[in-house]
Protein backbone atom coordinates (compact mmCIF):
# COMPACT_ATOMS: atom_id res chain seq x y z
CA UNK A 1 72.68 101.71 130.23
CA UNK A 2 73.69 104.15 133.21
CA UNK A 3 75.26 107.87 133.33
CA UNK A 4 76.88 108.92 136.05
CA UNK A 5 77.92 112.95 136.32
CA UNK A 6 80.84 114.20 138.89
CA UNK A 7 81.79 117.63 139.43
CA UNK A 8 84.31 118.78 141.80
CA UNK A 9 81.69 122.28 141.75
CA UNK A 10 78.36 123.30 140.77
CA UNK A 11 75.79 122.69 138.24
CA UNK A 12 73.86 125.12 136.52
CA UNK A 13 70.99 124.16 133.86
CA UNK A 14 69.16 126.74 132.30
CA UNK A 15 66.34 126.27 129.94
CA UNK A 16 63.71 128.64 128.23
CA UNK A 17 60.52 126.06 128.12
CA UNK A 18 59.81 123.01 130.02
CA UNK A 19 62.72 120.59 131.79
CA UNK A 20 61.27 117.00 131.92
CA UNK A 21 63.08 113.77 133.18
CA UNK A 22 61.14 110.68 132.81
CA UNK A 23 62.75 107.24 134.77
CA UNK A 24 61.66 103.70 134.34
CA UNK A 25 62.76 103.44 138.43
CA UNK A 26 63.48 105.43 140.51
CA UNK A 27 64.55 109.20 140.58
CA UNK A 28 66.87 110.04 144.09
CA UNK A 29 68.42 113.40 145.23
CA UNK A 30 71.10 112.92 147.44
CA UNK A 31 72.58 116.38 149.25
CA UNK A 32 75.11 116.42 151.88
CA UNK A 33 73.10 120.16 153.40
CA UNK A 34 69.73 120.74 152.15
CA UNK A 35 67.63 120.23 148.75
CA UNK A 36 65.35 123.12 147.79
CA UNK A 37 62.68 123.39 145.13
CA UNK A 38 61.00 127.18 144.15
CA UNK A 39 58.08 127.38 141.90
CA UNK A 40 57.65 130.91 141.42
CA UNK A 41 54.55 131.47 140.21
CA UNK A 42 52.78 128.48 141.26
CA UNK A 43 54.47 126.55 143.61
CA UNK A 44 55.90 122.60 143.82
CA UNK A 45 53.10 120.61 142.40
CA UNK A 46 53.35 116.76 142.77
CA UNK A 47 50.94 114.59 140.72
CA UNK A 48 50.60 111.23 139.26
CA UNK A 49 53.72 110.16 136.88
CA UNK A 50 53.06 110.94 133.16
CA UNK A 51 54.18 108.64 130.73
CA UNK A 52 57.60 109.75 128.64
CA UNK A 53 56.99 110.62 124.78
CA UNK A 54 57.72 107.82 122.30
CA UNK A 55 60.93 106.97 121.66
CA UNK A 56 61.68 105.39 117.86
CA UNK A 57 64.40 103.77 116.82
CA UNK A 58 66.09 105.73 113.98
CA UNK A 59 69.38 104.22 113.67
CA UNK A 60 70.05 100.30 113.24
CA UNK A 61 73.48 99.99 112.08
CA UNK A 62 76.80 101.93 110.91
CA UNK A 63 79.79 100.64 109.14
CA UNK A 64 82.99 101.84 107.14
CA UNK A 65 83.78 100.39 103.09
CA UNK A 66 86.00 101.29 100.48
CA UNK A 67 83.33 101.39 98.27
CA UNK A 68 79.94 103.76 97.78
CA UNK A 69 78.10 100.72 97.67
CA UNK A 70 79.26 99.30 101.64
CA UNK A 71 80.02 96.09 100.13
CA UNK A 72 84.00 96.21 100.92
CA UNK A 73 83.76 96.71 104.61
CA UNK A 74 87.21 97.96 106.21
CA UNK A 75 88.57 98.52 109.46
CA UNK A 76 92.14 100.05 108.87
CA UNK A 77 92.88 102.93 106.24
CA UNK A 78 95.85 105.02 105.57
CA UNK A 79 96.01 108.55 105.10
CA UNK A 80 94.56 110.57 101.96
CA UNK A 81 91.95 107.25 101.38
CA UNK A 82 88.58 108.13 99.96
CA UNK A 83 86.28 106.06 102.64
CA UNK A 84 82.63 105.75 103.10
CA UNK A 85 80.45 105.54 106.41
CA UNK A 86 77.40 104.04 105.67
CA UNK A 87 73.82 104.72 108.38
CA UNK A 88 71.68 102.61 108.38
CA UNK A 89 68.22 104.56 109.30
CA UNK A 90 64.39 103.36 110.02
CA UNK A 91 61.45 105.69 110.80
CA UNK A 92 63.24 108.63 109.49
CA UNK A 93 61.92 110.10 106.19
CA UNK A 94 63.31 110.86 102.82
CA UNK A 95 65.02 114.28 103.15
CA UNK A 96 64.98 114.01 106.89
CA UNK A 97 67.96 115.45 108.17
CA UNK A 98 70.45 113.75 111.14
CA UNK A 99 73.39 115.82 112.87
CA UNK A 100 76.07 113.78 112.01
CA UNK A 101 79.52 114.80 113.22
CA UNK A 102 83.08 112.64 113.15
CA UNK A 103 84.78 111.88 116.01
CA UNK A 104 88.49 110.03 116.95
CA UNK A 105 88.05 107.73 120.08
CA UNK A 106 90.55 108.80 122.51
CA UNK A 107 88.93 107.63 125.81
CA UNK A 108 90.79 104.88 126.03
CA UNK A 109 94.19 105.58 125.22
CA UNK A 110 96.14 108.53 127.06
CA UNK A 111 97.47 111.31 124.54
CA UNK A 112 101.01 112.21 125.32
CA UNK A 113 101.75 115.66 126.95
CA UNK A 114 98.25 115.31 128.32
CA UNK A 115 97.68 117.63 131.72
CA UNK A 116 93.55 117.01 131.82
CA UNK A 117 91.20 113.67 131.09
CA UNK A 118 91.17 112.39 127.66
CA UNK A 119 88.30 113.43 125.43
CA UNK A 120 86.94 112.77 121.90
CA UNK A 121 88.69 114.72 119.41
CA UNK A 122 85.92 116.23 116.99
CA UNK A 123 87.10 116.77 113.37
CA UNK A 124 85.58 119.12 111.01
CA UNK A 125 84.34 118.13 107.55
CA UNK A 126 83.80 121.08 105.24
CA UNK A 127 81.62 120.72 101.84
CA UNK A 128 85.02 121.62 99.49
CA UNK A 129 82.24 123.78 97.45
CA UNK A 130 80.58 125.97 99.85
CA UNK A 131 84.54 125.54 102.33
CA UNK A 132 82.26 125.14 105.37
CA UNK A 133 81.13 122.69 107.76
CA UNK A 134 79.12 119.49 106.75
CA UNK A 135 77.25 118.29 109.93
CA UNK A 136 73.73 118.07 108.28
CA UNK A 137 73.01 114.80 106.63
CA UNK A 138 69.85 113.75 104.35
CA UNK A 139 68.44 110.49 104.82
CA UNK A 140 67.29 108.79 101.26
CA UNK A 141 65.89 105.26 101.50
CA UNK A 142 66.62 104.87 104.79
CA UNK A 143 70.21 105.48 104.21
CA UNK A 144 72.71 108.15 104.06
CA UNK A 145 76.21 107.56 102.51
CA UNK A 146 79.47 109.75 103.70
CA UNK A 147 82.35 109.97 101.60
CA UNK A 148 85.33 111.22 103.47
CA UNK A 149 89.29 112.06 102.18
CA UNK A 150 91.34 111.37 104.70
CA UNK A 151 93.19 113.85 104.16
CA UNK A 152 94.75 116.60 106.86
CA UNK A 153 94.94 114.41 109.61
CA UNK A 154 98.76 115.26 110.61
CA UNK A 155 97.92 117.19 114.29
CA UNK A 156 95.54 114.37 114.94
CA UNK A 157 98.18 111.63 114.45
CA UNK A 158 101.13 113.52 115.85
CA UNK A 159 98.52 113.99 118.94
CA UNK A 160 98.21 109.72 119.06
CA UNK A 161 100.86 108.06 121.67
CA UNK A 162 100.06 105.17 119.27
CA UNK A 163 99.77 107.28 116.17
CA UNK A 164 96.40 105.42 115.19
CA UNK A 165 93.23 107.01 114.62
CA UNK A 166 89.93 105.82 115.71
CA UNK A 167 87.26 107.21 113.79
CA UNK A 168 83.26 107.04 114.58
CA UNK A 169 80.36 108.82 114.24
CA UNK A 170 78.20 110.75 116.38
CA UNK A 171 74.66 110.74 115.16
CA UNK A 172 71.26 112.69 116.34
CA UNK A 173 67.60 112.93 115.16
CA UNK A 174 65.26 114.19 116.86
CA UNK A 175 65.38 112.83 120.44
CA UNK A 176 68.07 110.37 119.93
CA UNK A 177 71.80 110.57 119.93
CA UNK A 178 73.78 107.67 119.25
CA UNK A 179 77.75 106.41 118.00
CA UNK A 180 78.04 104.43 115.09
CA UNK A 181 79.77 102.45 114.35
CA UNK A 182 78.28 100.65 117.74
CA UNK A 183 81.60 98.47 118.37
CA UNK A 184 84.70 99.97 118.84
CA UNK A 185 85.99 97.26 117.50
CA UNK A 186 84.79 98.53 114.34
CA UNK A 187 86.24 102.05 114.69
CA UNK A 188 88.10 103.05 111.35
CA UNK A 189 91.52 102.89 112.06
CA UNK A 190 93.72 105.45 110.21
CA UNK A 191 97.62 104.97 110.19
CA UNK A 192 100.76 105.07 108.33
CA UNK A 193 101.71 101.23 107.81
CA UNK A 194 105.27 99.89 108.78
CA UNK A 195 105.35 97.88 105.67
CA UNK A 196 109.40 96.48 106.59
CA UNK A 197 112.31 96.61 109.30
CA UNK A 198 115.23 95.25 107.91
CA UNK A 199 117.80 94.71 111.65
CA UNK A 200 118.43 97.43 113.24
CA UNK A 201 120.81 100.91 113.58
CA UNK A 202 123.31 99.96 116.26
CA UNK A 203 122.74 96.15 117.03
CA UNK A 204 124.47 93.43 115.82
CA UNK A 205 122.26 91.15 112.83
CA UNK A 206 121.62 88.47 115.71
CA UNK A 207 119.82 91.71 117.38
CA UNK A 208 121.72 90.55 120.30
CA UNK A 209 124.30 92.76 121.39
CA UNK A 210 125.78 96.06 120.03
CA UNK A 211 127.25 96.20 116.52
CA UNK A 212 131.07 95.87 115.74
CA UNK A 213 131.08 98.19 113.99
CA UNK A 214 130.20 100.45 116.70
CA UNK A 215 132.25 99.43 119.35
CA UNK A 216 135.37 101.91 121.03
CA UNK A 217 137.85 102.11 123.60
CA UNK A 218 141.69 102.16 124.03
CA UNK A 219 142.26 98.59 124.01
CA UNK A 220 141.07 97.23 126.71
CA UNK A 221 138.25 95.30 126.54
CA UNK A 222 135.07 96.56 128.79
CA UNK A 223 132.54 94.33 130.17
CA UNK A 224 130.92 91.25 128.34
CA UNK A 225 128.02 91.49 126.78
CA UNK A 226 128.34 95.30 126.64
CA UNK A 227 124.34 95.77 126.52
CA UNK A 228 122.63 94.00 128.92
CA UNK A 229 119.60 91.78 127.43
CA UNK A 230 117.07 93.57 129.12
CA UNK A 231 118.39 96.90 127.26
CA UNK A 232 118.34 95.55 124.18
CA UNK A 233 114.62 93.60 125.00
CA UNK A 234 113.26 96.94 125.51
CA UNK A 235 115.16 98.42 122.54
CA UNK A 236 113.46 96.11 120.17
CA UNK A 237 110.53 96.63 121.14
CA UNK A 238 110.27 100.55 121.49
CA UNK A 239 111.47 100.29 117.88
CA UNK A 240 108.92 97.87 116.78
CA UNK A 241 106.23 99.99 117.85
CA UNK A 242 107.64 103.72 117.14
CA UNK A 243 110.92 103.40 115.45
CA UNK A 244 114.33 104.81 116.09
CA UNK A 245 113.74 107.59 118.82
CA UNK A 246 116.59 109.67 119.80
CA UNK A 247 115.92 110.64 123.50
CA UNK A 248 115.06 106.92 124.42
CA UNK A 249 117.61 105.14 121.80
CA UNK A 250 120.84 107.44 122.58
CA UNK A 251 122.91 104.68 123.89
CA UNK A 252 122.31 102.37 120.97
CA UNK A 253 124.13 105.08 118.38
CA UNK A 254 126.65 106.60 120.82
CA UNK A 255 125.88 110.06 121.90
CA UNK A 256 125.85 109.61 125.67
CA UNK A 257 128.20 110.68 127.37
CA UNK A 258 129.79 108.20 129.40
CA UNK A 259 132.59 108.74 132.06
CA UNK A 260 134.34 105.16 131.03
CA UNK A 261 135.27 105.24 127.56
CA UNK A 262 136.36 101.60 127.79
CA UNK A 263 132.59 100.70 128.17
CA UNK A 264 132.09 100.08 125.08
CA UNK A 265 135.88 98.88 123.72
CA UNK A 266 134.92 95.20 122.16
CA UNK A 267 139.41 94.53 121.33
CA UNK A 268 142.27 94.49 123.03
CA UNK A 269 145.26 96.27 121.54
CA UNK A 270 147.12 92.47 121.48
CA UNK A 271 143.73 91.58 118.83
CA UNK A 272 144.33 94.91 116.93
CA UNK A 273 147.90 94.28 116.44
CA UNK A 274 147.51 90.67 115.32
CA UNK A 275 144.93 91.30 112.54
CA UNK A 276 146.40 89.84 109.29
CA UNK A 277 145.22 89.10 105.57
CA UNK A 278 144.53 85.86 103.85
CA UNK A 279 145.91 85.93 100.50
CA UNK A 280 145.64 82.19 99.66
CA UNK A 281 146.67 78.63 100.96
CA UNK A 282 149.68 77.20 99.50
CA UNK A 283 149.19 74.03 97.49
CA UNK A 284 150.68 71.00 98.77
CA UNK A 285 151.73 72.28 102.40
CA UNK A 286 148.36 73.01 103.21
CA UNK A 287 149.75 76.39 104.31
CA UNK A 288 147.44 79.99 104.61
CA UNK A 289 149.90 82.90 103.14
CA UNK A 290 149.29 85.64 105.91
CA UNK A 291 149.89 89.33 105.24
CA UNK A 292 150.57 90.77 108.50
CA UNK A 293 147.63 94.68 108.70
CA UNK A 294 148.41 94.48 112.03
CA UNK A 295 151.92 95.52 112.03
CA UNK A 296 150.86 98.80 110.43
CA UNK A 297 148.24 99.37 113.07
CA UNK A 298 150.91 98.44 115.69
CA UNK A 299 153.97 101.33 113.69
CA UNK A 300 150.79 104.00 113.32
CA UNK A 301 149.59 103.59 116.83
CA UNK A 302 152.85 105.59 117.59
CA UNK A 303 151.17 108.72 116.06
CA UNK A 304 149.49 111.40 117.63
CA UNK A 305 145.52 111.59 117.08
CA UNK A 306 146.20 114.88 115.04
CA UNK A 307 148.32 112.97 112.70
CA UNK A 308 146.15 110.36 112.58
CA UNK A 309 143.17 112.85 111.39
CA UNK A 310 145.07 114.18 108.93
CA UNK A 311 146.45 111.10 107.16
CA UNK A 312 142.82 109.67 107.38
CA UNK A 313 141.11 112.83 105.66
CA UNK A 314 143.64 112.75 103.12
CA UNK A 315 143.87 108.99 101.65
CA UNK A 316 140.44 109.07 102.35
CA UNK A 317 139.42 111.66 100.13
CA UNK A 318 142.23 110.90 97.72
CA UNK A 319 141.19 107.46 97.04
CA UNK A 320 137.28 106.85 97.73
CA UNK A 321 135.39 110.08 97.09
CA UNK A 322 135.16 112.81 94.40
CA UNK A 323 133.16 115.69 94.05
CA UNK A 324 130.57 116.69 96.31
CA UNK A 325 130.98 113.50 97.83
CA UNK A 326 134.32 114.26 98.64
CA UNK A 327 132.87 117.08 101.15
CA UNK A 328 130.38 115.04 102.56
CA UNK A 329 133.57 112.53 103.48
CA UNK A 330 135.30 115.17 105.20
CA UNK A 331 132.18 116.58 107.03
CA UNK A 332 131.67 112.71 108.03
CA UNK A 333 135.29 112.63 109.42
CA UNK A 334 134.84 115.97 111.17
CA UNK A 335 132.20 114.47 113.39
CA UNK A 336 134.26 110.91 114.02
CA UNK A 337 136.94 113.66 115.15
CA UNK A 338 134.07 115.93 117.34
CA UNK A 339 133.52 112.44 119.23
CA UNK A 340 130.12 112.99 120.18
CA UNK A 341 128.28 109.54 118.57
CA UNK A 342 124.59 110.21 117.27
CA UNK A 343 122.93 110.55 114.11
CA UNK A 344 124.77 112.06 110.58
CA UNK A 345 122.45 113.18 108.22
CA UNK A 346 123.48 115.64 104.96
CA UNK A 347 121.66 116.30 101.56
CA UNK A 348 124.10 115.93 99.78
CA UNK A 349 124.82 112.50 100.41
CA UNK A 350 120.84 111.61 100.54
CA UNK A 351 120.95 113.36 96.95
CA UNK A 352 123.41 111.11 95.84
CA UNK A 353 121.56 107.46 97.56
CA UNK A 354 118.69 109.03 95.74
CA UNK A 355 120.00 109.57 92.05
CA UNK A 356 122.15 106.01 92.55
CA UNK A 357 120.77 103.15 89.66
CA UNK A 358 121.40 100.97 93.44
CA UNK A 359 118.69 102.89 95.03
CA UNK A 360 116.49 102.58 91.86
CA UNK A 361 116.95 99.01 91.78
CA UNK A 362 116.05 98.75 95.46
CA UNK A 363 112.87 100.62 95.36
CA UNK A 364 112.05 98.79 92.50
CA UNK A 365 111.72 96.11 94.12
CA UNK A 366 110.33 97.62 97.45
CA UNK A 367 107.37 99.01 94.95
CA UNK A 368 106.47 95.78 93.40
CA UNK A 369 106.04 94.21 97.24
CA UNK A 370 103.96 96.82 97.94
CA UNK A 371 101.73 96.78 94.93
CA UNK A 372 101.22 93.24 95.55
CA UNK A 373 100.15 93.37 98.88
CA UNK A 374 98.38 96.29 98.22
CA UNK A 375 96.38 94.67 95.50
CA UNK A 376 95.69 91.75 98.00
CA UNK A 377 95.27 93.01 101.18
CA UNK A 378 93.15 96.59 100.23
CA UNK A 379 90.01 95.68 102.07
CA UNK A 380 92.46 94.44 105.06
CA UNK A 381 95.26 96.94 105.30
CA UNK A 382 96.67 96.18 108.53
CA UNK A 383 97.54 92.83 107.15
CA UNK A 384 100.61 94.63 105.45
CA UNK A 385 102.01 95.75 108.59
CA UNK A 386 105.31 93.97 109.37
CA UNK A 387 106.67 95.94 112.21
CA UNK A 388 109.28 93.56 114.18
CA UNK A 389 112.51 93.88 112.78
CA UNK A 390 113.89 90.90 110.93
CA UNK A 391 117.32 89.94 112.21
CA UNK A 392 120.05 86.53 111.38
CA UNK A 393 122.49 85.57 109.05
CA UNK A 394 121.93 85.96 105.31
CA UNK A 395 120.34 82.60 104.68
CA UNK A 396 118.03 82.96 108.06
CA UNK A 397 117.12 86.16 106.71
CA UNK A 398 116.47 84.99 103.26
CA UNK A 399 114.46 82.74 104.56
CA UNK A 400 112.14 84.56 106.73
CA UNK A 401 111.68 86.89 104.37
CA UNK A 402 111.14 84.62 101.37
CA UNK A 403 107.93 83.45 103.16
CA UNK A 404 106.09 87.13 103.45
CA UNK A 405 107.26 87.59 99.87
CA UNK A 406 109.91 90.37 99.92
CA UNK A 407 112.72 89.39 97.38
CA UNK A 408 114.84 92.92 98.85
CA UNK A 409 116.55 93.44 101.71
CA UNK A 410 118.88 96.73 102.03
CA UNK A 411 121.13 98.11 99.11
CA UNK A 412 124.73 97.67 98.90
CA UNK A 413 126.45 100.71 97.36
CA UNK A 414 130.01 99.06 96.02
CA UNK A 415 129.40 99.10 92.26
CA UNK A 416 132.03 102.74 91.82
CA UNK A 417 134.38 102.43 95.04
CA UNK A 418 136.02 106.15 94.54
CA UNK A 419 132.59 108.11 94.26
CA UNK A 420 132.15 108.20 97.59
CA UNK A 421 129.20 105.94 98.42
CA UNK A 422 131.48 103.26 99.60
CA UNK A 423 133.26 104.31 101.87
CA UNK A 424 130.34 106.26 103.24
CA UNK A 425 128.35 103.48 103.68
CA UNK A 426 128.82 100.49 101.77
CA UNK A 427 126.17 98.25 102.41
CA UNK A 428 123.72 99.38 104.48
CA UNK A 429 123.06 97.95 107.64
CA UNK A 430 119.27 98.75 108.29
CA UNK A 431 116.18 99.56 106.75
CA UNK A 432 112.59 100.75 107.25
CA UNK A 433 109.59 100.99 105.03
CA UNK A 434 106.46 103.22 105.46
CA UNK A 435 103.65 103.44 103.39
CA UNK A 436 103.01 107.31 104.57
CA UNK A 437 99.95 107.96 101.90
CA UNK A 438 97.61 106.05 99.49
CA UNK A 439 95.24 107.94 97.31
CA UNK A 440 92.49 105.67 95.71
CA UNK A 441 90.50 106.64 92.98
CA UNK A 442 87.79 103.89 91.79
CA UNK A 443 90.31 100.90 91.29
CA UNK A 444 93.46 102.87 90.58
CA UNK A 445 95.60 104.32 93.32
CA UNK A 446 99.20 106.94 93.94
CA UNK A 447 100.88 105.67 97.09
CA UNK A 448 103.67 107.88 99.00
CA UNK A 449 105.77 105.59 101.11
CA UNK A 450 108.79 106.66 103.43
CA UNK A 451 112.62 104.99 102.90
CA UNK A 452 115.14 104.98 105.88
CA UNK A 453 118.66 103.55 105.49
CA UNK A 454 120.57 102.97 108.26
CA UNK A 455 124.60 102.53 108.18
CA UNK A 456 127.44 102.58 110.85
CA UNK A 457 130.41 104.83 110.11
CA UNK A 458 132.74 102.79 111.80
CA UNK A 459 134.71 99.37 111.41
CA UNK A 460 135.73 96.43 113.09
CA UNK A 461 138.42 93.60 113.60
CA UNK A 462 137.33 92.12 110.16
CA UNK A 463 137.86 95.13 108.20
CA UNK A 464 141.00 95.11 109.03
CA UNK A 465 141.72 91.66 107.52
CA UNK A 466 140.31 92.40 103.83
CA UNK A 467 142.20 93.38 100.73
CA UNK A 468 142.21 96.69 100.51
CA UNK A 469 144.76 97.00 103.52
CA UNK A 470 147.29 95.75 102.11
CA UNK A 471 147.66 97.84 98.83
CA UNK A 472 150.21 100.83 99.91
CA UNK A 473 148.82 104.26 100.87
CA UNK A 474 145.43 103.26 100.60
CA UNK A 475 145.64 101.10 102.91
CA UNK A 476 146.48 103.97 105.44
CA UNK A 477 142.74 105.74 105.18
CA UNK A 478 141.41 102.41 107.08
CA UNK A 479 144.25 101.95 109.83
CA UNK A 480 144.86 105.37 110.84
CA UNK A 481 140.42 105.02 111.06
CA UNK A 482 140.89 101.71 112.94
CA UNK A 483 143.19 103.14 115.59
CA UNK A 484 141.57 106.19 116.65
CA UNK A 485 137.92 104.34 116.80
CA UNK A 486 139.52 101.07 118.90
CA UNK A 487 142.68 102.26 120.36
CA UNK A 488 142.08 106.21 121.02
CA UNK A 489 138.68 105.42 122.03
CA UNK A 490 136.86 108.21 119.43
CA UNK A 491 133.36 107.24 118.74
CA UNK A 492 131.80 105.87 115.50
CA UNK A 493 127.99 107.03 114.74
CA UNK A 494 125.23 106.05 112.71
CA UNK A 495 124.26 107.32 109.25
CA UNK A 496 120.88 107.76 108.46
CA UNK A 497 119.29 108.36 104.77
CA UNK A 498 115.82 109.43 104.64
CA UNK A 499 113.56 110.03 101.61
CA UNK A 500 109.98 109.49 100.02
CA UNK A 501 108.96 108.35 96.81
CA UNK A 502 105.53 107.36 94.76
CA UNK A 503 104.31 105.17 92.48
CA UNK A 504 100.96 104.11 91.08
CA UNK A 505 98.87 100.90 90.96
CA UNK A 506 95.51 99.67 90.56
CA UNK A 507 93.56 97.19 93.07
């Protein structure tokens, strides 16, 4: 074991009583002008070497459990756990005390917004009776036990680039000073858990290119693909390690500003004018019966985009939204029409995904998942972590997701189609589950975990060929909304729903 000490200045060292340094080899001085050495009183004496004081062995082993006992040994916790560090002690007696203080390893990771060298982040423990700091530990048995609530920890995480903790222990007694646990390997890791990713906002469910949905222009097509692959490589996996981020993820939910609206235009105005309806195959003649949407789209396109606004907001809110829903419509149209892109978020309509029996049925489900794996993975938390987002068709997904045991996927919100949750979103596109808090007491436990839904308020050439365009006025609310998103070139954005709930559970 070495230490090595730079300074770009001096060193100072001031001590009341004696200064000794004892070597097994060899002790060098090294200046670049001169080396001097005052005795004051009696001069530089230089004798035979004395032998350094005993050294003992206090400390022979440090570990984290979930239990007082040290039996169930963990590595990974999540906020507001009760955890225990357990020191393992020799040649110390009963009642002897050791400076123990906690520390989060940061040495080997650099912090964001860092300007110096990383360093050790010390955090405080404070006896909740007395409300001050715990740093003195009595050994009994050769053992002392440290329950901790990881509670409070929000600066510390927000601090982490990864947003993991890495707790350990500094020890000291008497004349030695050591870290325990001794691997870092063995660090406690604290961490909100990514428990699902459902696709993702603004990519298509192959998690190839950019959603339909999303696309705009004035009817003539841009370049093919309209993402390149490595944009969308590095999209994937900035979102499976941090999630949706704004500043890096702009161009994936439309609010930058580009030069070329076309970029992003995915139809030509021939395509929008040629959508049509289905309504059956005639028996005999083998014959589909077409209804012809886009010969509306073509007799509307000869409005102006004011015209177009107004007849949208108006069938719109006529047919597929009441109440306080009916506002959030019209503030959703008012930012199609502002034509900036980004991210739409109002209470109102999280108020309403929150009170909806859909949403209830969805978390639900979401909570029995994560009581199970909970209940089977407590000792091994990190196990629950599923951070790459799942993407494919509905039976690919089903199947993937039938083999890590999750039953959901995202909620669809067509059961009333004139409250206003359908036309808002419909089904949702993505999702994302985080387990933000778990709270264990004995074998019970409350968790806290963190719902985003993701939707796209936009359409594409499909939408046009469905039912609902064909029945008279309310048909209007989606053409005059297909034409100014594909053929006027405004810009469709992505909704996003956040809220937390709790439930309970035992291990």
């Amino acid at each position: 074991m070495s230490k090595t000490t730079i300074v770009g200045g001096r060193i100072i060292e001031s001590t009341g009583g004696n200064f000794n340094i004892y070597a097994k080899e060899n002790i060098v001085y090294r200046s670049a002008t001169t080396i001097t050495e005052t005795g004051v009183e009696r001069g530089v004496n230089y004798g035979n070497p004395q032998n350094p004081p005993e050294r003992k062995n206090y400390f022979t082993k440090g570990w984290w459990s979930l239990d007082i006992e040290g039996n169930k040994i963990i590595k990974n916790a999540i906020p507001f756990m009760t955890v225990y560090f357990h020191l393992e002690t020799k040649n110390i007696p009963n009642g002897g005390n050791v400076f123990m203080t906690l520390y989060e390893e940061d040495n080997s990771e650099p912090e964001e917004n860092d300007t110096v060298a990383d360093k050790d982040d010390k955090i405080t423990l404070v006896n909740k009776s007395t409300q001050k700091e715990t740093q003195v530990r009595p050994v009994n048995n050769n053992k002392i036990v440290v329950p901790i609530e990881l509670g409070g920890l929000d600066n510390f995480l927000e601090n982490e680039a990864d947003k993991v903790l890495e707790l350990y222990f500094r020890c000291s007694y008497s004349n030695e000073n050591a870290q325990y646990p001794s691997n870092i390997q063995d660090y406690l890791k604290v961490n909100e858990i990514v428990a699902d990713r459902y696709k993702m906002p603004g990519l298509n469910e192959e998690g190839k290119e950019i959603a339909s949905d999303l696309s705009f222009g004035y009817g003539v097509k841009g370049p093919n693909p309209i993402y390149s692959p490595s944009a969308i490589t590095t999209y994937i996996d900035q979102y499976s390690e941090k999630g949706f981020q704004l500043n890096d993820h702009a161009l994936f939910v439309n609010s930058t500003a580009n030069s070329n609206q076309n970029d992003k235009a995915k139809y030509s105005r021939e395509e929008c004018y040629s959508a049509k309806y289905t309504m059956a195959t005639v028996p005999f003649i083998n014959v589909d019966l077409n209804v012809p949407t886009g010969l509306d789209v073509r007799i509307f396109d000869n409005l102006s985009d004011e015209t177009l606004f107004w007849d949208f907001e108006q069938t719109a809110s006529l047919y597929f939204a009441t109440g306080l829903l009916q506002g959030n419509l019209k503030r959703m149209i008012a930012k199609f029409k502002s034509n900036q892109g980004g991210i739409y978020e109002d209470p109102v309509l999280t108020e309403a995904i929150i009170n909806s029996d859909v949403t209830k049925k969805y978390c639900a489900d979401v909570e029995k998942y994560l009581s199970e794996s909970i209940k089977t993975n407590i000792t091994s938390l990190d196990k629950i972590e599923d951070k790459k987002p799942y993407f494919g068709n509905h039976n690919t997904l089903q199947a993937d997701r039938k083999n890590k045991n999750k039953t959901f996927s995202r909620p669809i919100y067509n059961v009333n189609r004139t409250e206003g949750l359908t036309i808002a979103l419909n089904d949702i596109w993505a999702t994302q589950i985080v387990i933000k808090e778990l709270k264990n007491t004995n074998n019970t436990y409350k968790c806290k975990y963190e719902v985003i839904l993701w939707d796209h308020f936009g359409l594409d050439l499909p939408d046009m060929e469905k039912i609902f365009n064909i029945i008279p006025s309310v048909g209007e609310a989606f053409v005059t909304w297909f034409i100014l998103q594909h053929l006027r070139g405004y810009k469709p954005f992505v909704t996003k729903i956040k809220f937390e709930k709790k439930f309970e559970g035992t291990f």
